[in-house]
Every structure is written in structure tokens, then in C-alpha cells.
C-alpha atoms as a PDB file:
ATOM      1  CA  UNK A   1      16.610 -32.305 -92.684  1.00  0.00           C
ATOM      2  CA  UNK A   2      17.122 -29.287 -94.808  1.00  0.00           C
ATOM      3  CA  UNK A   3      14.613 -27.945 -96.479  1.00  0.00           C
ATOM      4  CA  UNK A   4      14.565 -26.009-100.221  1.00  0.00           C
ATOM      5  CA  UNK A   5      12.234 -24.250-101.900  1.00  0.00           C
ATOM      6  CA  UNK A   6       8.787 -26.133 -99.113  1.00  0.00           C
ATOM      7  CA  UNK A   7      10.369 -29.186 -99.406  1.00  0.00           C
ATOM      8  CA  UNK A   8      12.433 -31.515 -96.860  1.00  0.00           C
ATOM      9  CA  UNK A   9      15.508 -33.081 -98.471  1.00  0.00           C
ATOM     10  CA  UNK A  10      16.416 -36.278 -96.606  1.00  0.00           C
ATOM     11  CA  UNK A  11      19.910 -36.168 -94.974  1.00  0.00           C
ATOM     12  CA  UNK A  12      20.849 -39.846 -95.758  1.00  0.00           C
ATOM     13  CA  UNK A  13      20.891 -39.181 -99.775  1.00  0.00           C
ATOM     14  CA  UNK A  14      22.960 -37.572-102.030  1.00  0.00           C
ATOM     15  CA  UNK A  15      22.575 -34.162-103.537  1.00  0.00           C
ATOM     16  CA  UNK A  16      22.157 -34.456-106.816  1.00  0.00           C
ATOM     17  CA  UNK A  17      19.404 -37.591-105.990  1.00  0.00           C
ATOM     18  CA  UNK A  18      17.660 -35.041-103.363  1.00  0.00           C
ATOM     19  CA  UNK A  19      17.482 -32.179-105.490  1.00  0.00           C
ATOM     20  CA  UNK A  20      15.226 -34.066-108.228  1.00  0.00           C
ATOM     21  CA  UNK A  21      12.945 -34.388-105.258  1.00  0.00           C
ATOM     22  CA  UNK A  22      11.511 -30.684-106.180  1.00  0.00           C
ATOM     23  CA  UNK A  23       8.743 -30.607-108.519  1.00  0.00           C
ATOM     24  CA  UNK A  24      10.384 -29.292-111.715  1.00  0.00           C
ATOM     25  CA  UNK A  25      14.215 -30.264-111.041  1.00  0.00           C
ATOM     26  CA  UNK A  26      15.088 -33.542-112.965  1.00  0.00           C
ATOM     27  CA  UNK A  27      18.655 -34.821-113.210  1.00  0.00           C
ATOM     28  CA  UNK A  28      19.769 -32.139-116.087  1.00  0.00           C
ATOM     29  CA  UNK A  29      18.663 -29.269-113.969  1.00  0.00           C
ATOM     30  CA  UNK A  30      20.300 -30.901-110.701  1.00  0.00           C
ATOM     31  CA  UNK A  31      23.414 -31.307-112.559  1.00  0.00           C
ATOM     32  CA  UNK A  32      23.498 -27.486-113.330  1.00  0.00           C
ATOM     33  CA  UNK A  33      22.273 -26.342-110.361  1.00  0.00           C
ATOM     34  CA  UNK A  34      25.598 -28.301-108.618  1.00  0.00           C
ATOM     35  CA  UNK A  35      27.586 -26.869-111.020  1.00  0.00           C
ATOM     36  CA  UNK A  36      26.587 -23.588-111.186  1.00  0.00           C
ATOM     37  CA  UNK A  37      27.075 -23.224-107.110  1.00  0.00           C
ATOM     38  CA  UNK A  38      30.688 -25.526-107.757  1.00  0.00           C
ATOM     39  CA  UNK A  39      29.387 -28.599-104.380  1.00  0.00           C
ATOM     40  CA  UNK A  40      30.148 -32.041-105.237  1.00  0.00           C
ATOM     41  CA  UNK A  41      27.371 -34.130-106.617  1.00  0.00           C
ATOM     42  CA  UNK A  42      28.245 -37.434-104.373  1.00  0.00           C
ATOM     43  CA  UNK A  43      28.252 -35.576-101.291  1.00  0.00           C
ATOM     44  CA  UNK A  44      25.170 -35.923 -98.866  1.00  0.00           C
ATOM     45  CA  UNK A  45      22.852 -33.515 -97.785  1.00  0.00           C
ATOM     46  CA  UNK A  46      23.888 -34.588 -94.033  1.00  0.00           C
ATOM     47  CA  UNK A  47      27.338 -32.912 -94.966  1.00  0.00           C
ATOM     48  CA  UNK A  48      26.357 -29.716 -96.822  1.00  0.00           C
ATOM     49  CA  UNK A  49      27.439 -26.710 -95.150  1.00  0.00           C
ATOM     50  CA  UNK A  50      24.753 -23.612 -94.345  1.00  0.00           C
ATOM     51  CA  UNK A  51      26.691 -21.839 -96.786  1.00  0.00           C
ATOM     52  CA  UNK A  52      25.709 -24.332 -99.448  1.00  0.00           C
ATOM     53  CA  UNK A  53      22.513 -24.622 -98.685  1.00  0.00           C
ATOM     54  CA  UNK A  54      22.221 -21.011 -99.295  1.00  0.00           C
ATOM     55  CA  UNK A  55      23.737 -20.814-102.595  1.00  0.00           C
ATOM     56  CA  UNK A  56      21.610 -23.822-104.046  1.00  0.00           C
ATOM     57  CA  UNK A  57      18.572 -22.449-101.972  1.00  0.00           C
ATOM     58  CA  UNK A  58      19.228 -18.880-104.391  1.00  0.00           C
ATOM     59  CA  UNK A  59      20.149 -20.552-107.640  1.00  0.00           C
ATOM     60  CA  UNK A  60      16.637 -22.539-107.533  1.00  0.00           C
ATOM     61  CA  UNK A  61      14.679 -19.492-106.383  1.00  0.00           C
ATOM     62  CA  UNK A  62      16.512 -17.092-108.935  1.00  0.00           C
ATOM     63  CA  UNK A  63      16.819 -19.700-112.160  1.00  0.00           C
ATOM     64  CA  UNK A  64      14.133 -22.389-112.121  1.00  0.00           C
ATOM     65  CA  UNK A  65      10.250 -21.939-112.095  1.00  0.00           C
ATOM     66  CA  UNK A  66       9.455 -24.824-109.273  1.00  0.00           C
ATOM     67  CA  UNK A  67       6.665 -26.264-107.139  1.00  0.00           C
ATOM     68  CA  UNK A  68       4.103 -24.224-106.955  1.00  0.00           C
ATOM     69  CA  UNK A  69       4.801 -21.740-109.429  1.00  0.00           C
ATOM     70  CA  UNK A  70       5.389 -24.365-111.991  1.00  0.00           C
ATOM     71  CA  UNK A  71       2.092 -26.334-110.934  1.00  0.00           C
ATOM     72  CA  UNK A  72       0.129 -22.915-111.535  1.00  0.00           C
ATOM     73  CA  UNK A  73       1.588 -22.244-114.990  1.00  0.00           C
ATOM     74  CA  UNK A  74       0.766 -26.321-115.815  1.00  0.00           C
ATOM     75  CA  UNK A  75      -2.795 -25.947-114.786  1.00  0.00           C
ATOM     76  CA  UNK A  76      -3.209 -22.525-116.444  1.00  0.00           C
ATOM     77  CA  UNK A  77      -1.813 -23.712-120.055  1.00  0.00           C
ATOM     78  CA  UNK A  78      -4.394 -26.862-119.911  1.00  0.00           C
ATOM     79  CA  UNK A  79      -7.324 -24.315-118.962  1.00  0.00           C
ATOM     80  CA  UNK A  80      -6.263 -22.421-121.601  1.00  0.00           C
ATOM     81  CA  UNK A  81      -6.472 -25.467-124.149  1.00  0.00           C
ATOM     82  CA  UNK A  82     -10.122 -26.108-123.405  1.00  0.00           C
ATOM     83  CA  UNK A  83     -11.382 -22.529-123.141  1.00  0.00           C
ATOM     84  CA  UNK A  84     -10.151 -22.532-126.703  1.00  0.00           C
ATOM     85  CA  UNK A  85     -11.335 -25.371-127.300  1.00  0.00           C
ATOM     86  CA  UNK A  86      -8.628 -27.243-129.380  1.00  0.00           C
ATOM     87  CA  UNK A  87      -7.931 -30.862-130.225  1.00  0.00           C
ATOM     88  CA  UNK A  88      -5.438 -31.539-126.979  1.00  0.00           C
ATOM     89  CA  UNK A  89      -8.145 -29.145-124.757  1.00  0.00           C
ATOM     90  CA  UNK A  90     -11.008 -31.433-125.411  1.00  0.00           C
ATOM     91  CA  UNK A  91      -8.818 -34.624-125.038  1.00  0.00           C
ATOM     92  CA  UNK A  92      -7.950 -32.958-121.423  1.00  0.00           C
ATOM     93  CA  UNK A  93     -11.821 -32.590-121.126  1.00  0.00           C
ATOM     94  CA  UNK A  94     -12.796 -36.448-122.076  1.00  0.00           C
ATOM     95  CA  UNK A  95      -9.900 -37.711-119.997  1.00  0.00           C
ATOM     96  CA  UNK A  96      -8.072 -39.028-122.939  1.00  0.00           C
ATOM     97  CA  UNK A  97      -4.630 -39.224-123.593  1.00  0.00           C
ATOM     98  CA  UNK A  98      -3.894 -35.645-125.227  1.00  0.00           C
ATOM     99  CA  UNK A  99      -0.610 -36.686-127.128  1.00  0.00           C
ATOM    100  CA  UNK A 100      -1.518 -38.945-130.085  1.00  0.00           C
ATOM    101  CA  UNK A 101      -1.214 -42.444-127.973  1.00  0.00           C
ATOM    102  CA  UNK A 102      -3.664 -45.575-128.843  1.00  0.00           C
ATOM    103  CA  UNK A 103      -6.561 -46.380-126.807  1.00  0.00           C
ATOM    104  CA  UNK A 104      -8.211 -49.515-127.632  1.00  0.00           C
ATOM    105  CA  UNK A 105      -5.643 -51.541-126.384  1.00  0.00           C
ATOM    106  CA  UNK A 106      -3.537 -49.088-123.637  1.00  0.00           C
ATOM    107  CA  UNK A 107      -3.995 -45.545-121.809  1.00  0.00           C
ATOM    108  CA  UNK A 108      -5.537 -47.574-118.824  1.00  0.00           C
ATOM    109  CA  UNK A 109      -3.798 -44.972-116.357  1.00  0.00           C
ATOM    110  CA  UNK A 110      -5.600 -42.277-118.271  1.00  0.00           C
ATOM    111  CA  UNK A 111      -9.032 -43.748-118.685  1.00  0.00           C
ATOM    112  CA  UNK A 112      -9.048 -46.271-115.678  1.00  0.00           C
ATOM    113  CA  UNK A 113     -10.477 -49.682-114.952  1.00  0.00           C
ATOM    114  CA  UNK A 114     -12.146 -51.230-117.861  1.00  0.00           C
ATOM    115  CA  UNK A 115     -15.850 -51.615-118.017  1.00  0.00           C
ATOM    116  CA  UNK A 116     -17.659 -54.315-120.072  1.00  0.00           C
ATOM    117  CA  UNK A 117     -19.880 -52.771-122.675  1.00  0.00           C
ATOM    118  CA  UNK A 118     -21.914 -54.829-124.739  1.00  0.00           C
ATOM    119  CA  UNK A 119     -24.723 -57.984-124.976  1.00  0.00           C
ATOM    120  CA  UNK A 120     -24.909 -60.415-122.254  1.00  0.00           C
ATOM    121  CA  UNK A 121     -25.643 -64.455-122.832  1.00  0.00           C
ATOM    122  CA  UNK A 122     -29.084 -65.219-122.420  1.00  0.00           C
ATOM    123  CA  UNK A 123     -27.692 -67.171-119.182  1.00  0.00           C
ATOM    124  CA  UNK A 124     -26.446 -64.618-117.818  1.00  0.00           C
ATOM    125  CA  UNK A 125     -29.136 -62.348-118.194  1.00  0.00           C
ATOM    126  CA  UNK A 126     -31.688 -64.700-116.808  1.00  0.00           C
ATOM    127  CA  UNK A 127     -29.554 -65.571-113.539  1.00  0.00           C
ATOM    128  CA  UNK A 128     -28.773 -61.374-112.841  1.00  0.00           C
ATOM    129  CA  UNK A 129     -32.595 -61.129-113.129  1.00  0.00           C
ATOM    130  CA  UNK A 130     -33.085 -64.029-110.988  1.00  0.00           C
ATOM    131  CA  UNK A 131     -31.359 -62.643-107.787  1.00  0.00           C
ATOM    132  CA  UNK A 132     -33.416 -60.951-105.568  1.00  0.00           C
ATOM    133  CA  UNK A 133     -33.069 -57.421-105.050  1.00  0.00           C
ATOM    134  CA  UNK A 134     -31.464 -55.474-101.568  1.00  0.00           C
ATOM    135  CA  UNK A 135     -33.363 -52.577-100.548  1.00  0.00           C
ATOM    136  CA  UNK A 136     -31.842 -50.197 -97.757  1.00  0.00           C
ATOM    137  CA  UNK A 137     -34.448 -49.200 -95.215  1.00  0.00           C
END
């Protein structure tokens, strides 16, 4: 396996598949990054060469802002949002979707599993009072 920038690449994909891999390289940046250091984007990264491991190892660290670098800046910019205070800062802070989406019928990822809000039936009211309560001793 080689590894780039912390991370393991596996040997049984191709390069430009592997490279999007790294937080903050997506196909557009692994498309530049192969052709900036001129290596085939079909080959595997079984078959790279130390030498080109090197070169893509140097254009990532010199060009791109990556893993943990990139996760610092992310978390700083959405501290920054609610020390301010702003519209998209407290959206961060309710756990709401920050960039304009509906809620009432989507955002489940955001908010999570629904929970039922509102007036029972007088049936089931009377059968939840009705079971007997389990104390832990």
C-alpha cells in the first residue's frame, strides 16, 4: 500500500479513483494533480513507480490544503459563524440545515429520527397509563 499525505491508497485501484480517497481531492483536483506530475490516470497504484509517488506526494503537499489542514480551516469558519452569530451560525447551532433547504418534509440526515409531537387518543392515553411501571433497584 502506498501511503499520501496519512492515508493508505489501495494497490488494486486506479490512480485517479485512489487519489479522491484524500479528504479534499475530488475528481477535478485528481485530474490536475495527474496532469500536473504527467502519470497516466488508468494506471494502478500497484504499478506506480517511487519516483511517482514522490512527485504526486509533493504536488498535494505543495498545492492543495488536505486532511487535516482542511478539516481545521472547516471547523474554524463554522465557529466563526456562531461566535458572530449570523443566520447560517445559528442554523449550525440548532442542527438545521444551514443552506436554505425545507424541513417539514426532508433534512432527516440533519435533524434525525422523527419524534411524534402532539395529542394522543384518549385510548391510547388510558392503556400507556395502564401499564405498570419498572423500577431499577
Amino acid at each position: 500500500m502506498i501511503r499520501v499525505v496519512g492515508v493508505n491508497l489501495p494497490d488494486d485501484k486506479r490512480i485517479e479513483y485512489a487519489l479522491t480517497l484524500i479528504y479534499g481531492v475530488g475528481w477535478g483536483n485528481a485530474k490536475k494533480i495527474l496532469a500536473a506530475t504527467s502519470i497516466n490516470k488508468d494506471k494502478k497504484v500497484k504499478d506506480l513507480t517511487e519516483d511517482e509517488v514522490k512527485r504526486i506526494q509533493n504536488e498535494v503537499e505543495k498545492k492543495y490544503k488536505v486532511e487535516g489542514d482542511l478539516k481545521e480551516e472547516v471547523r474554524k469558519d463554522i465557529k466563526r459563524l456562531k461566535d458572530v452569530g449570523c443566520y447560517r451560525g445559528t442554523r449550525h447551532i440548532k442542527g438545521l440545515p444551514v443552506k436554505g433547504q425545507r424541513t417539514k418534509s426532508n433534512a432527516r440526515t440533519k435533524r434525525g429520527k422523527r419524534k411524534t409531537v402532539g395529542a394522543l387518543k384518549k385510548e391510547d392515553r388510558t392503556k400507556l397509563q395502564d401499564q405498570p411501571k419498572i423500577t431499577q433497584k
